[in-house]
Protein backbone atom coordinates (compact mmCIF):
# COMPACT_ATOMS: atom_id res chain seq x y z
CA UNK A 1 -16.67 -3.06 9.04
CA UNK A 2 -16.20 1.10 10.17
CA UNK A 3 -13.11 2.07 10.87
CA UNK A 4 -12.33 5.30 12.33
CA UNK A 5 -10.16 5.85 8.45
CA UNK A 6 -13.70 5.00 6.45
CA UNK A 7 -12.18 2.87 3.85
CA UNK A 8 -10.22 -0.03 5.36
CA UNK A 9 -10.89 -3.70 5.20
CA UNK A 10 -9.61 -6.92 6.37
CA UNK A 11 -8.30 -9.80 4.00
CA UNK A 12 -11.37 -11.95 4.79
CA UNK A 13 -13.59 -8.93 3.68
CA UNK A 14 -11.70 -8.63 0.61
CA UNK A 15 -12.20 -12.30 -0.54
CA UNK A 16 -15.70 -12.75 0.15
CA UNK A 17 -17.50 -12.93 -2.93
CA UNK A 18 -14.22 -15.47 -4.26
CA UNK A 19 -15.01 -18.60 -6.19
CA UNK A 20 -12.71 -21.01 -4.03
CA UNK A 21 -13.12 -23.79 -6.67
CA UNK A 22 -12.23 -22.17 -9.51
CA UNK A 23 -8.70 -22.39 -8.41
CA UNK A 24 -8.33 -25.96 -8.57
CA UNK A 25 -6.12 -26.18 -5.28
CA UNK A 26 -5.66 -29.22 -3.77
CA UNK A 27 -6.28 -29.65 0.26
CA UNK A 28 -3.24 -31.37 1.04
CA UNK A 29 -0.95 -28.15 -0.84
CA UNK A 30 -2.39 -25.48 1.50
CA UNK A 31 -3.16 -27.44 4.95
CA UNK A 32 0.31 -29.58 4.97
CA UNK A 33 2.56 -27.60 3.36
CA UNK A 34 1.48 -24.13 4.67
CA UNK A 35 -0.32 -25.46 7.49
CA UNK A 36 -3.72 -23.05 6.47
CA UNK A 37 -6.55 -24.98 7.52
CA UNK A 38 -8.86 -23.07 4.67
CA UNK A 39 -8.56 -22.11 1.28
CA UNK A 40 -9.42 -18.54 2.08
CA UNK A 41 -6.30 -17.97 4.51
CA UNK A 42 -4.27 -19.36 2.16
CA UNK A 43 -5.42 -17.29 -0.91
CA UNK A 44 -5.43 -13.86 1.92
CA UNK A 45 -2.10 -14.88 2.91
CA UNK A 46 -0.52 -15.09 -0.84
CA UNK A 47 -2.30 -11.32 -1.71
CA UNK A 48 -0.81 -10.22 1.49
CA UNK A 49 2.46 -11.09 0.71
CA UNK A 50 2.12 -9.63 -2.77
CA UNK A 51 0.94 -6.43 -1.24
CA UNK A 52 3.95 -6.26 0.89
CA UNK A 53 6.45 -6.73 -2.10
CA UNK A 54 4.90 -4.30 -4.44
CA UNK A 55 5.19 -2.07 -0.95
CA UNK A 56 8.74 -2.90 -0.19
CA UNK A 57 9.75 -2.26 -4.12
CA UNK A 58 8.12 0.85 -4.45
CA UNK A 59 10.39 1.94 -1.21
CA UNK A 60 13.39 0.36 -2.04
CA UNK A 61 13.62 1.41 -6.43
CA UNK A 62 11.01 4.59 -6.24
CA UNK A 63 9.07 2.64 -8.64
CA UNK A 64 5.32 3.40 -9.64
CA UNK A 65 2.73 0.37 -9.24
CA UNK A 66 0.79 -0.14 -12.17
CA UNK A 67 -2.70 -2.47 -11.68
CA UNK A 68 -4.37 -3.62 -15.10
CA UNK A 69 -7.74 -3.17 -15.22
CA UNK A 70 -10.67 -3.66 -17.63
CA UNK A 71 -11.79 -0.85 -19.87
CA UNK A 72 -10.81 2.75 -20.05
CA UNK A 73 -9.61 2.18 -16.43
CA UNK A 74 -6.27 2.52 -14.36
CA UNK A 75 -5.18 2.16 -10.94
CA UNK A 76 -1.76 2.82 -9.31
CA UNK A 77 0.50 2.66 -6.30
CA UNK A 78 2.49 5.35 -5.49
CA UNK A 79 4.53 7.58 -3.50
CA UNK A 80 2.95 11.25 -3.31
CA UNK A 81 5.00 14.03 -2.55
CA UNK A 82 4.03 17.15 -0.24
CA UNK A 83 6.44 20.25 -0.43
CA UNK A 84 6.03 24.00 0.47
CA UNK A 85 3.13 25.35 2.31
CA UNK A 86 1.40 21.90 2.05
CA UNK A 87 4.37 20.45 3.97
CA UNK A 88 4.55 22.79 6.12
CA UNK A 89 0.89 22.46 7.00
CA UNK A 90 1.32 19.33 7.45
CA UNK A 91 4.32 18.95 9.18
CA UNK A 92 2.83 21.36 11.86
CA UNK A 93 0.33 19.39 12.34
CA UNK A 94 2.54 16.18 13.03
CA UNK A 95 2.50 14.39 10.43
CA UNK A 96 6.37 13.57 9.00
CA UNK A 97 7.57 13.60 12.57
CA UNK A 98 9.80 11.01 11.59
CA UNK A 99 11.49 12.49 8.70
CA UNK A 100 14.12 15.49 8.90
CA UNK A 101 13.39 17.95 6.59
CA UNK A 102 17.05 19.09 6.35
CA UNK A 103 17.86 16.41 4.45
CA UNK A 104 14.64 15.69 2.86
CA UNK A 105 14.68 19.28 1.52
CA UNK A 106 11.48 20.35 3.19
CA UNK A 107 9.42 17.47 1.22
CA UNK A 108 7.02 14.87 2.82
CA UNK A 109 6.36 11.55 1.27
CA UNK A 110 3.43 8.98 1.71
CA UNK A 111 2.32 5.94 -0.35
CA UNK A 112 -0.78 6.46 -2.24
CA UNK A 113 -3.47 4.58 -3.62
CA UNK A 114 -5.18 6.10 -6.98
CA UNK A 115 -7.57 5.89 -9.34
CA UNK A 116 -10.19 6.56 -11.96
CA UNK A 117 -13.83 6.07 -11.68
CA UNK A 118 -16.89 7.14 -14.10
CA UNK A 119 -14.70 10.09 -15.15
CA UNK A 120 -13.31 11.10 -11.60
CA UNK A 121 -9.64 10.32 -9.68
CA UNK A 122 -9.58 9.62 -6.23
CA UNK A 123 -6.07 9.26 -4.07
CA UNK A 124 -6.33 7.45 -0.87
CA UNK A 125 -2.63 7.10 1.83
CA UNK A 126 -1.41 3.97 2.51
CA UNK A 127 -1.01 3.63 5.76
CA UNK A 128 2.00 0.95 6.50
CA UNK A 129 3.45 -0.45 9.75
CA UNK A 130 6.13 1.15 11.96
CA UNK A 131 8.90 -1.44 10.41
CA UNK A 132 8.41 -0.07 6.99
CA UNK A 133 7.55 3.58 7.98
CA UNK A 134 11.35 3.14 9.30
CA UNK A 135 12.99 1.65 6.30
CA UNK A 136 10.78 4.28 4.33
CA UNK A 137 11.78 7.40 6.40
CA UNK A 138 15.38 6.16 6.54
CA UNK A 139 16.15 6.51 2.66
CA UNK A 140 14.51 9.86 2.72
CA UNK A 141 16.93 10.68 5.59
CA UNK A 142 19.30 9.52 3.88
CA UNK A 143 18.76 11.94 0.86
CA UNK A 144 16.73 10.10 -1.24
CA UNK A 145 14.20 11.39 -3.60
CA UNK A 146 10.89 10.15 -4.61
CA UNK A 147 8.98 11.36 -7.36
């Protein structure tokens, strides 16, 4: 799919190549239970959720996200911080509308995704809903730091 950002996708994109066998779930755990009426949902709707903790704990404890991967290989979730010129760039620009900078100290803060490929390091923002851009920007308005 294109999206306007470049590097989105949906949950059903993500899962598309899945073996749905190999989990060994049984019909009756997912479609009475849950009330999903296919594996996939199901599966999307349990790496959703996991998303949105790892999200909500990196917010709430300023804790770094780890992912294992195979090899000489890491990836991480994190928050990124923007201060000086760069946040004042940016801030001109309208971005950190929501946060004061009084209390922030003149620092910016967005969720990032990073990390290593073939010998580079790429950083891409998270971009989260207006619910958790409000808990987010309300602990930085509150004072607190993320590093």
């Amino acid at each position: 799919m294109n999206y306007k950002t470049g590097y989105c996708f949906t949950s059903k994109d993500l899962f598309e190549n899945w073996n749905w066998l190999s989990l060994g779930i049984k019909k009756n755990i997912y479609y009475r239970k849950y009330h999903h009426k296919c594996l996939e949902h199901f599966v999307a709707h349990i790496f959703l959720y996991f998303m949105y903790l790892v999200l909500l704990d990196i917010i709430h404890n300023n804790v770094t996200f780890a992912l294992p991967l195979k090899g000489n290989r890491h990836a991480m979730i994190h928050v990124k911080v923007f201060d000086g010129d760069q946040f004042q760039k940016m801030y001109a620009g309208g971005k950190f509308l929501g946060i004061d900078f009084l209390s922030s100290l003149f620092k910016g803060y967005q969720l990032y995704f990073s990390y290593n490929y073939n010998g580079g390091e790429r950083e891409k923002p998270i971009y989260i809903n207006k619910k958790m851009k409000e808990l987010f920007y309300g602990y930085i308005n509150s004072g607190k730091e993320y590093y």
